[in-house]
Protein backbone atom coordinates (compact mmCIF):
# COMPACT_ATOMS: atom_id res chain seq x y z
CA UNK A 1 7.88 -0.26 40.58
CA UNK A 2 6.12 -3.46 39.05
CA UNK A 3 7.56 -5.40 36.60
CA UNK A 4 4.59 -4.80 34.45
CA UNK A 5 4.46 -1.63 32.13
CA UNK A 6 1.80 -0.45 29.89
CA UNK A 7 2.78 0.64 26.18
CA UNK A 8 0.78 1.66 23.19
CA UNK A 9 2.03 -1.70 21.04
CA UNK A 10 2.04 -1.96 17.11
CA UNK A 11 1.84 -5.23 16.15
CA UNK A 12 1.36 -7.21 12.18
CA UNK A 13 -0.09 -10.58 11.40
CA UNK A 14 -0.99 -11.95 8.25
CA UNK A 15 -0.49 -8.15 6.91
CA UNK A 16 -3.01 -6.64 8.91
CA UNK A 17 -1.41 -3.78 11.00
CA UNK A 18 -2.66 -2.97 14.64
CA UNK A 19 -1.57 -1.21 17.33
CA UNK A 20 -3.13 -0.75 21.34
CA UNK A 21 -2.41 0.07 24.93
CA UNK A 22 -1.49 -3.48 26.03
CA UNK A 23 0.53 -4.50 29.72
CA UNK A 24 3.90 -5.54 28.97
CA UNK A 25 6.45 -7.21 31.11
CA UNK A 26 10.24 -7.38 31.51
CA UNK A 27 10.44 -9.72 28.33
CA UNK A 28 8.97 -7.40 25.80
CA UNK A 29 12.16 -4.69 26.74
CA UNK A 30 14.14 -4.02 23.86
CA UNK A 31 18.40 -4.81 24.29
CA UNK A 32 20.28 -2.23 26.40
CA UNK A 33 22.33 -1.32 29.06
CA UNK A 34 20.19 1.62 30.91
CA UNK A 35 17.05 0.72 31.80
CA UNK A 36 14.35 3.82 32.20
CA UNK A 37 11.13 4.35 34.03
CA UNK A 38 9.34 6.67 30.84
CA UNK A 39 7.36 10.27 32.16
CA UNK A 40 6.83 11.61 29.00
CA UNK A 41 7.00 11.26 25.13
CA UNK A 42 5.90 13.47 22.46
CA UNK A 43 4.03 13.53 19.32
CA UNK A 44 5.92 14.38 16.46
CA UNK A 45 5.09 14.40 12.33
CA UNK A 46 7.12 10.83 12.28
CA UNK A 47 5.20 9.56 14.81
CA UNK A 48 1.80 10.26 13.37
CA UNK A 49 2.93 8.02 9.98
CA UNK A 50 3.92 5.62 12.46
CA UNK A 51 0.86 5.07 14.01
CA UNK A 52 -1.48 6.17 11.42
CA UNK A 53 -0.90 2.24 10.00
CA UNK A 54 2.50 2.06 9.75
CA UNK A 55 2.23 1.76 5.73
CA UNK A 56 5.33 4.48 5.49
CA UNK A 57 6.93 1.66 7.36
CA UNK A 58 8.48 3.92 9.82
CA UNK A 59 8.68 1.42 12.53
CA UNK A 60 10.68 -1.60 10.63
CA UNK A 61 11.08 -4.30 13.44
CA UNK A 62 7.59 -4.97 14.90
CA UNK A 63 5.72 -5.67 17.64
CA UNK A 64 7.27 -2.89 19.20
CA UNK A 65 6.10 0.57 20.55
CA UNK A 66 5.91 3.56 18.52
CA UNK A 67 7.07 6.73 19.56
CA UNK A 68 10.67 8.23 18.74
CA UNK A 69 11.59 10.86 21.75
CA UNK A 70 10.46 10.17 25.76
CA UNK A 71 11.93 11.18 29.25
CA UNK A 72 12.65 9.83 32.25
CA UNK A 73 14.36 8.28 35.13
CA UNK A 74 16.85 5.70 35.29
CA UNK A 75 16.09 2.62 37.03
CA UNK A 76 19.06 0.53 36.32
CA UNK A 77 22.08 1.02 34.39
CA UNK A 78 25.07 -1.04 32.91
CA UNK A 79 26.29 2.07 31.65
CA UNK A 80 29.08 4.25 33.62
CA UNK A 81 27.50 7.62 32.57
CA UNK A 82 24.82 7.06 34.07
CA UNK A 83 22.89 5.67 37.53
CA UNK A 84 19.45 5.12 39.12
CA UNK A 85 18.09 8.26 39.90
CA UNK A 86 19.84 10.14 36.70
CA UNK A 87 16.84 12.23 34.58
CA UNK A 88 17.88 11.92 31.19
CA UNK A 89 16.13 12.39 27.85
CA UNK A 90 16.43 10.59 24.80
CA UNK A 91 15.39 11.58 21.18
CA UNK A 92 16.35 9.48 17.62
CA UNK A 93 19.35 6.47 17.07
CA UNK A 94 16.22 4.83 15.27
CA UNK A 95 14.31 4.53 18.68
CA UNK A 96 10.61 4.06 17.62
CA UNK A 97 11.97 3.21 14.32
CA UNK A 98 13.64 -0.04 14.98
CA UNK A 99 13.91 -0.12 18.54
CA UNK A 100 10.94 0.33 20.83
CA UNK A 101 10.12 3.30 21.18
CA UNK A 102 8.80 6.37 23.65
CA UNK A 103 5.18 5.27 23.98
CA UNK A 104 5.43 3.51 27.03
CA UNK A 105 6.04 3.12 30.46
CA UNK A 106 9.52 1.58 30.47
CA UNK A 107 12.29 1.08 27.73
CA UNK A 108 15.97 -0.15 27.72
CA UNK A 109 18.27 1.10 25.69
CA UNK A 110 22.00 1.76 24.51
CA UNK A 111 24.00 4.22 27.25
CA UNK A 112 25.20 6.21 24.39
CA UNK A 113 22.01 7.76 22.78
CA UNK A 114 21.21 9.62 26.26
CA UNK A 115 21.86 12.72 27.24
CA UNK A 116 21.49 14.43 30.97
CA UNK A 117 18.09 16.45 31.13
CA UNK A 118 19.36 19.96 31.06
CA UNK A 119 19.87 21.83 34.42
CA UNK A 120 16.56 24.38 34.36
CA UNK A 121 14.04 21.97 32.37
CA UNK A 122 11.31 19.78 33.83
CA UNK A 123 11.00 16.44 32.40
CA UNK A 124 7.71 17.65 30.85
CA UNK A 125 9.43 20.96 29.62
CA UNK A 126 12.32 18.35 27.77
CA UNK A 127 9.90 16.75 25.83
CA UNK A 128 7.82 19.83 24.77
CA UNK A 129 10.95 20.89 23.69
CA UNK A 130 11.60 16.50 22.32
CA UNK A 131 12.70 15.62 18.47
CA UNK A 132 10.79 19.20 17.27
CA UNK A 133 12.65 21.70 19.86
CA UNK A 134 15.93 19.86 19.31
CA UNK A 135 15.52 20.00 15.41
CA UNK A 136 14.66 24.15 15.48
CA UNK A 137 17.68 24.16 17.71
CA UNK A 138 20.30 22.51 15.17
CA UNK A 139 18.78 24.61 12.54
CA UNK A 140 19.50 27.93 14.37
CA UNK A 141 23.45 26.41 15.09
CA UNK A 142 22.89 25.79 11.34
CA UNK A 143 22.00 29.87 10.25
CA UNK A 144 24.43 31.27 13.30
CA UNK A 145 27.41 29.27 12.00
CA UNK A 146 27.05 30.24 8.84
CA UNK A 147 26.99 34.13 10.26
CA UNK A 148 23.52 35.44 9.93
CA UNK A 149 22.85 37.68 12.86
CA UNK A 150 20.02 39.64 14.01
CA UNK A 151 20.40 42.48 11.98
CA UNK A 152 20.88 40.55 8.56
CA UNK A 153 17.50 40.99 7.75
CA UNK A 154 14.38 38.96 8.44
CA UNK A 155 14.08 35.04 8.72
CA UNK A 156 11.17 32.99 7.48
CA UNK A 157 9.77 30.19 9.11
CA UNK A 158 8.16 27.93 6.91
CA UNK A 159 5.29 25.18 9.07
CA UNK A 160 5.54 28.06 11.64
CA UNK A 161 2.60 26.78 13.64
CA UNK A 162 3.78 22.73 14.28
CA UNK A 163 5.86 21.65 16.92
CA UNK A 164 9.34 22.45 14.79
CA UNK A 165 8.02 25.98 13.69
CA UNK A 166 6.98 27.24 17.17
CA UNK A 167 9.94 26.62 18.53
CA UNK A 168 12.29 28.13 15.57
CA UNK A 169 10.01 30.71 15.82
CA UNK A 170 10.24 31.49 19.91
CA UNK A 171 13.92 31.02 19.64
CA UNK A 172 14.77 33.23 16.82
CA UNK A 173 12.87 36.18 18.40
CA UNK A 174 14.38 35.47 22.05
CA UNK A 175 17.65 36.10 20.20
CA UNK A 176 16.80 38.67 18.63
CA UNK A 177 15.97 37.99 15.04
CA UNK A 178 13.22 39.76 13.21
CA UNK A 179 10.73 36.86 12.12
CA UNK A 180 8.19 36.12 9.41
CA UNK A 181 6.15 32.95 9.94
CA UNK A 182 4.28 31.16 6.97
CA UNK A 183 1.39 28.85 7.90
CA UNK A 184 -1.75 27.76 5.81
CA UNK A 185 -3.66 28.56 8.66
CA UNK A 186 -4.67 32.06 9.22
CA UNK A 187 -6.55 31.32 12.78
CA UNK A 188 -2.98 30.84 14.23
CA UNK A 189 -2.02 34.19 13.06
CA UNK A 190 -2.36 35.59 17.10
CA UNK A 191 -0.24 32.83 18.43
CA UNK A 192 2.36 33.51 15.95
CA UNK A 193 2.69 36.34 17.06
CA UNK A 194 2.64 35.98 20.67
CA UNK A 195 5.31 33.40 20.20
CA UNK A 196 7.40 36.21 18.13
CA UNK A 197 7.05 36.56 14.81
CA UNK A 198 7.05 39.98 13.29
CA UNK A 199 5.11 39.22 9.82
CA UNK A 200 2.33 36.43 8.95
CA UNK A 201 3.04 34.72 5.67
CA UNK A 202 0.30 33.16 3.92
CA UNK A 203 1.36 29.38 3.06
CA UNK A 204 -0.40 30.40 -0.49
CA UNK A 205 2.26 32.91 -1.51
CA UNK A 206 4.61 29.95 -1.25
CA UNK A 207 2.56 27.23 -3.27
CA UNK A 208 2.78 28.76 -6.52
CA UNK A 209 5.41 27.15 -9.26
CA UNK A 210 8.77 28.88 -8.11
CA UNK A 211 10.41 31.28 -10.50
CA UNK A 212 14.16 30.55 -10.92
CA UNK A 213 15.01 33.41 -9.23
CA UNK A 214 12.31 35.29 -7.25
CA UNK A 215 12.86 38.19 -5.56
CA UNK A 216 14.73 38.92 -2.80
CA UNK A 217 12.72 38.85 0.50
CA UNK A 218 14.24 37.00 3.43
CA UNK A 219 18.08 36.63 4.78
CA UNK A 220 17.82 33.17 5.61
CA UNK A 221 14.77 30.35 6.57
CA UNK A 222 13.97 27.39 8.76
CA UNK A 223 11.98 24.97 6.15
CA UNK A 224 9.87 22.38 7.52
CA UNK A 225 7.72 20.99 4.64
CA UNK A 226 9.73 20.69 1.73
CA UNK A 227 8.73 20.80 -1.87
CA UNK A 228 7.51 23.56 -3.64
CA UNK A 229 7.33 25.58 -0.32
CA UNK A 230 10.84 25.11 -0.01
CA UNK A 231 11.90 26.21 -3.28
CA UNK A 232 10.24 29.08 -3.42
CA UNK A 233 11.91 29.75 -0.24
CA UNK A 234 15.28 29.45 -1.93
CA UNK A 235 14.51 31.40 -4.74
CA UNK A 236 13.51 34.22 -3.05
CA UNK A 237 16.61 34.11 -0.45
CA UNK A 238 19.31 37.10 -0.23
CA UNK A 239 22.19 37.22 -1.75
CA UNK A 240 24.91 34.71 0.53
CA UNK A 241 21.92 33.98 3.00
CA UNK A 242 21.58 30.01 4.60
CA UNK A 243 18.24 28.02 4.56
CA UNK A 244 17.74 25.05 7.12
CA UNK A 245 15.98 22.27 5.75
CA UNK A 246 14.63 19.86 8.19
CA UNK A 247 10.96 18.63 7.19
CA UNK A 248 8.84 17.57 4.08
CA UNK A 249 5.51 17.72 5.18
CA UNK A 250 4.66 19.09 2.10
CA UNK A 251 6.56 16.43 -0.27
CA UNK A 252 9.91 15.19 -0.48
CA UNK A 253 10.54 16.45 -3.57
CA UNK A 254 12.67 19.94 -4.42
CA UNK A 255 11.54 22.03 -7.71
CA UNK A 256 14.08 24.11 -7.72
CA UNK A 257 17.21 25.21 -10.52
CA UNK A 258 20.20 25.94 -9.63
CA UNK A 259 19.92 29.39 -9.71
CA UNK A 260 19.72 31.13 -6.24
CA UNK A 261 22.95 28.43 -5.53
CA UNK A 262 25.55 30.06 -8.37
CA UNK A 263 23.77 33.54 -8.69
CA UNK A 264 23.03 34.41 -5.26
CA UNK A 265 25.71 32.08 -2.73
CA UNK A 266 22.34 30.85 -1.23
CA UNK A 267 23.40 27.52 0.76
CA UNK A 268 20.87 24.59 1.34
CA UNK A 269 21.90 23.54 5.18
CA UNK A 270 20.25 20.02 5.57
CA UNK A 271 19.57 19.49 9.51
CA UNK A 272 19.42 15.74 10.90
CA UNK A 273 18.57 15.20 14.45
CA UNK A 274 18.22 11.66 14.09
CA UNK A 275 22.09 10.53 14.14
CA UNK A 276 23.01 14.12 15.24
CA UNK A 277 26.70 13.06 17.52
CA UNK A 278 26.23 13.51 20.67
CA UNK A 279 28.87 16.65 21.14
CA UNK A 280 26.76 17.98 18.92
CA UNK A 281 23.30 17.18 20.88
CA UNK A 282 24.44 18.31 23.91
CA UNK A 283 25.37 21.83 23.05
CA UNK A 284 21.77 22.16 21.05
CA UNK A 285 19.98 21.49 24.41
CA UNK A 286 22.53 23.81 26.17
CA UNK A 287 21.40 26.25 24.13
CA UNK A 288 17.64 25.61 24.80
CA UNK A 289 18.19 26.11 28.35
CA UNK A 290 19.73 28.67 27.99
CA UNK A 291 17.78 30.42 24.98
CA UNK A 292 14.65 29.46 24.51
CA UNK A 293 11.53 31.29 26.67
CA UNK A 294 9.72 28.90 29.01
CA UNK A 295 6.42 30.75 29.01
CA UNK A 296 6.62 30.63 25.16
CA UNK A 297 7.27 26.67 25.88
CA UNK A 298 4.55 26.19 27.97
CA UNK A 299 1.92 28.47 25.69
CA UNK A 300 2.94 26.06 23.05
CA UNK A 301 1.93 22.97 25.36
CA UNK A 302 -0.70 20.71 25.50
CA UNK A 303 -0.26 17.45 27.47
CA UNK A 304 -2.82 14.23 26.46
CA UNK A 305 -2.06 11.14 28.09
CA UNK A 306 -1.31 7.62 26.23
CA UNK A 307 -4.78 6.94 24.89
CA UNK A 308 -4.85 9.93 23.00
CA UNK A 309 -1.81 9.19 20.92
CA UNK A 310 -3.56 7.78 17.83
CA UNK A 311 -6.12 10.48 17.57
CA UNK A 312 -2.85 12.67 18.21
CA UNK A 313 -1.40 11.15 14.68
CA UNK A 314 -4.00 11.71 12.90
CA UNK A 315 -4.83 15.08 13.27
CA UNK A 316 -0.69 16.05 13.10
CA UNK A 317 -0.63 14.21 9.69
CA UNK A 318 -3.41 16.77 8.62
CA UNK A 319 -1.95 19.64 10.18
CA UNK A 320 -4.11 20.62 12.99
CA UNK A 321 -1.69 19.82 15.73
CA UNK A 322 -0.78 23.17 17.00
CA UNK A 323 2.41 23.89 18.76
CA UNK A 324 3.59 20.50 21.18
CA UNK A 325 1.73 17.75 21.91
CA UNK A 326 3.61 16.10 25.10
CA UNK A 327 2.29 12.60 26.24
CA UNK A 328 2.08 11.53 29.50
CA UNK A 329 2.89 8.14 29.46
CA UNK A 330 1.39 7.35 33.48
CA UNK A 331 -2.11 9.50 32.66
């Protein structure tokens, strides 16, 4: 392969953010031992404030190349776990944060923040599974561990229609978990349901001022956007039942009293795939191998090659991004 390599670049001068497909050479790689020839990234909600001007300052150490999950094939390695020819797949340690990221052809990184591509998943498959897929993962380890099972009652998935959502949502109902899906957008009421879920939840029911105690609808919940959507969420929680909080889409903040915490034994599980250890990591895509339907995967897939990224962020930051939007980097 050429030394060249094309990337979707940020770049800053004089305060005046920009960011295009440029070609790149061997200089412009980031620090690292491995060395990998990039397939395909994904578009996830970080991304889109990434590129959308970079004014969250997500990416903290430009010029560099957004994009925080990718995979790929090794092309050289320093590193003893792995070798040229190893598929691996890579997703957080800051990568498109403050070292370049997915959006591009080639990147070199640290040994240590890969793991193997999973025995039974396509390259493509990994990353429409990527950051999202991973982080519905960890937040089902999050509501098993805590020993909600299938017949506990029903689970609500809060965002049910992004990239997160429609993945908590296949995998919950491949296991065998009755699911209700909120979304603020009633067209994607059929593909909720093909993916699984039981019940539709209007996001409205959710966006009203939260009682201290509502009452008592759902065993447990995968939250994706935060906020007031989230408290109501936890005020309306079971008696001893978990929630998994792993988004704000809808706000960083948290409305909520105390209440559902000493009355109820509701626990607040807070998921991080970022800096997730890798033990960790590896059983969560284990588990997607193992657990979650590849038909649902693909019906949730839409591939759009480099170009399209920007366009990609902006409509994700509005919410119109339905299900995974996987980049191929070579399109």
């Amino acid at each position: 392969m050429s030394d060249r390599y094309k990337a979707l670049w940020a770049t800053e001068q004089d305060g005046k953010f920009e960011i295009a497909i440029r070609e790149l050479g061997p200089t412009e790689l980031p620090e690292g031992e491995v060395t990998v020839d990039i397939r395909y990234s994904s578009v996830n909600y970080k991304d889109g404030l990434a590129v959308a001007g970079n004014k969250n300052k997500i990416m903290r150490k430009l010029p560099m190349a957004p994009g925080i999950d990718f995979a790929g094939v090794v092309s050289a390695s320093g590193a003893q776990r792995f070798k040229p020819g190893d598929e691996v797949v890579l997703t957080g340690w800051g990568v498109g944060e403050t070292h370049s990221g997915g959006f591009a052809q080639r990147s070199r990184l640290k040994g240590d923040w890969l793991v193997r591509k999973p025995d039974g998943l396509s390259l493509k498959q990994s990353m429409a599974i990527g950051t999202a897929g991973l982080t519905a993962m960890l937040s089902v380890l999050a509501l098993e561990e805590r020993g909600l099972r299938p017949g506990d009652g029903e689970i609500l998935v809060t965002g049910a229609a992004g990239g997160v959502g429609s993945v908590a949502v296949a995998l919950l109902a491949r296991l065998g978990y009755r699911v209700a899906a909120s979304t603020g957008r009633p067209a994607q009421a059929d593909y909720l349901k093909s993916l699984g879920a039981g019940a539709i939840v209007p996001r409205a029911e959710l966006a009203e001022k939260p009682r201290p105690l509502g009452r008592e609808r759902w065993a447990g919940g995968i939250d994706t956007v935060g906020s007031t959507v989230l408290a109501n969420l936890l005020s309306m929680t079971r008696y001893g039942g978990t929630v998994a909080a792993c988004g704000l889409a809808g706000g960083f903040d948290l409305p909520v009293t105390v209440m559902p915490f000493i009355l109820r034994g509701v626990v607040l599980y807070g998921i991080d795939s970022v800096m997730c250890p890798e033990p960790r990591r590896s059983e969560a895509w284990r588990r997607l191998a193992r657990d979650l339907p590849l038909d649902k995967l693909d019906a949730m897939t839409h591939v759009h090659g480099l170009a399209e990224v920007p366009e990609l962020a902006d409509a994700i930051l509005k919410g119109e991004v339905r299900g995974r939007a996987v980049i191929d980097v070579n399109a």
